[in-house]
Protein backbone atom coordinates (compact mmCIF):
# COMPACT_ATOMS: atom_id res chain seq x y z
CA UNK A 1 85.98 120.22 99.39
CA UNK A 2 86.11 118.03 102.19
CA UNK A 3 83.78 114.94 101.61
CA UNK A 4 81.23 116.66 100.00
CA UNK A 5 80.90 120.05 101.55
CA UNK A 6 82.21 123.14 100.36
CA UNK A 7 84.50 124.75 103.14
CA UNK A 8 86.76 127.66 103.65
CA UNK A 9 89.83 127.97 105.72
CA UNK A 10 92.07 130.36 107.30
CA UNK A 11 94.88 130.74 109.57
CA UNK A 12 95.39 133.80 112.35
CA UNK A 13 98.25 134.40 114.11
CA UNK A 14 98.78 136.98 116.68
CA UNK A 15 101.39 137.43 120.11
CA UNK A 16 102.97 140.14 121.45
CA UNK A 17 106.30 142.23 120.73
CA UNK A 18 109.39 140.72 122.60
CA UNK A 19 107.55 137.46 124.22
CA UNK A 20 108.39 134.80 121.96
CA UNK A 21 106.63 132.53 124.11
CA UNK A 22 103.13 134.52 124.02
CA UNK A 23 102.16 133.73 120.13
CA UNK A 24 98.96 132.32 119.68
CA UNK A 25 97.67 130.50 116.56
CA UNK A 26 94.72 129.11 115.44
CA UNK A 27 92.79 127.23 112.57
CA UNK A 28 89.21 128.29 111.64
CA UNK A 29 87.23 126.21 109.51
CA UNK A 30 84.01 127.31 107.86
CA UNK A 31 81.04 126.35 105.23
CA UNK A 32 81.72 128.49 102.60
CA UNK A 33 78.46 130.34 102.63
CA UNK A 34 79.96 131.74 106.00
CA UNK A 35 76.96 130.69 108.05
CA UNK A 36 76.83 127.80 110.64
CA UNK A 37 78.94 126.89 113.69
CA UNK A 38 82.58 127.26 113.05
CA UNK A 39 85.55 124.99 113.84
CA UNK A 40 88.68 126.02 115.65
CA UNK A 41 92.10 124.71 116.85
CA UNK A 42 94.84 126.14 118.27
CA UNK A 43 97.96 125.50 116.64
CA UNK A 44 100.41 123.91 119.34
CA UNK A 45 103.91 125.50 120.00
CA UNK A 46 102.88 128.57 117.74
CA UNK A 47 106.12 130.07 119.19
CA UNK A 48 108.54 127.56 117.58
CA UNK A 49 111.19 129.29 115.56
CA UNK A 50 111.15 126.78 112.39
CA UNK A 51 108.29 126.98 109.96
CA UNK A 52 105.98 124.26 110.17
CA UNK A 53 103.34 123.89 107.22
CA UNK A 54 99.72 124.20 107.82
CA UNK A 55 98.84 121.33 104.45
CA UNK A 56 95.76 121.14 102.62
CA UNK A 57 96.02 117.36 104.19
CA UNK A 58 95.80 118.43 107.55
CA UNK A 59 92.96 120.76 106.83
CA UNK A 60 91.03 117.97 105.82
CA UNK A 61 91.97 115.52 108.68
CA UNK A 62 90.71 118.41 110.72
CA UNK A 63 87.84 118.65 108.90
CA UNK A 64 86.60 114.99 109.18
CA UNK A 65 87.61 115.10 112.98
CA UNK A 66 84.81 117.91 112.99
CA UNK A 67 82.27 116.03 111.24
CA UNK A 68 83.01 112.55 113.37
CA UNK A 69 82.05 114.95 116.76
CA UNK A 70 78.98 116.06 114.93
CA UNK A 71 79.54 119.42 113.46
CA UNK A 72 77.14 120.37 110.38
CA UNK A 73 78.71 122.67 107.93
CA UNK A 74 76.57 125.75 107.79
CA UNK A 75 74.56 124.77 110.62
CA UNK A 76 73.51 125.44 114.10
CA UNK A 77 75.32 128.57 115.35
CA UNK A 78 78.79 129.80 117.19
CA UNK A 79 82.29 127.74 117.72
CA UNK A 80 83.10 124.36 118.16
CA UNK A 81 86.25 124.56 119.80
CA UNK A 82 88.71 121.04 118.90
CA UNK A 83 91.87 122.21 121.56
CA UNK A 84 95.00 121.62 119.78
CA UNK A 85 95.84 121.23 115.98
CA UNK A 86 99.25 119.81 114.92
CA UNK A 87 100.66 120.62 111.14
């Protein structure tokens, strides 16, 4: 729950074999009835060898970033792209 509404989250990682540098990462926010524009950001330096913590915290700061450009949860249609996200 992010001020009020009801969202899901998820995080999908993908890059190819022996290109460290070619990982890509990204956030996807959601209403949890699945329906509505959705939110994503791409997680910068998704290559980086340490682990860096995608929080609950940041979820919601990315969230309300969302909501302050106008995004509806379970509204309108297709993806409201935010460029980068930083755990």
């Amino acid at each position: 729950m992010v001020d009020g509404h009801e969202l899901l989250w998820w995080v999908r990682r993908r890059g190819l074999r022996n290109c460290q540098h070619c990982d890509e990462c990204t956030v996807t926010l959601a209403h949890a009835s699945r329906t509505g524009t959705i939110v994503q950001a791409h997680v910068e330096e998704a290559w980086r060898a340490e682990v860096v913590p995608i929080a609950p915290s940041r979820i919601a700061a990315l969230a309300r970033e969302a909501l302050a450009r106008g995004w509806v949860p379970g509204e309108g249609a297709g993806v409201l792209a935010l460029g980068m996200f930083s755990p």
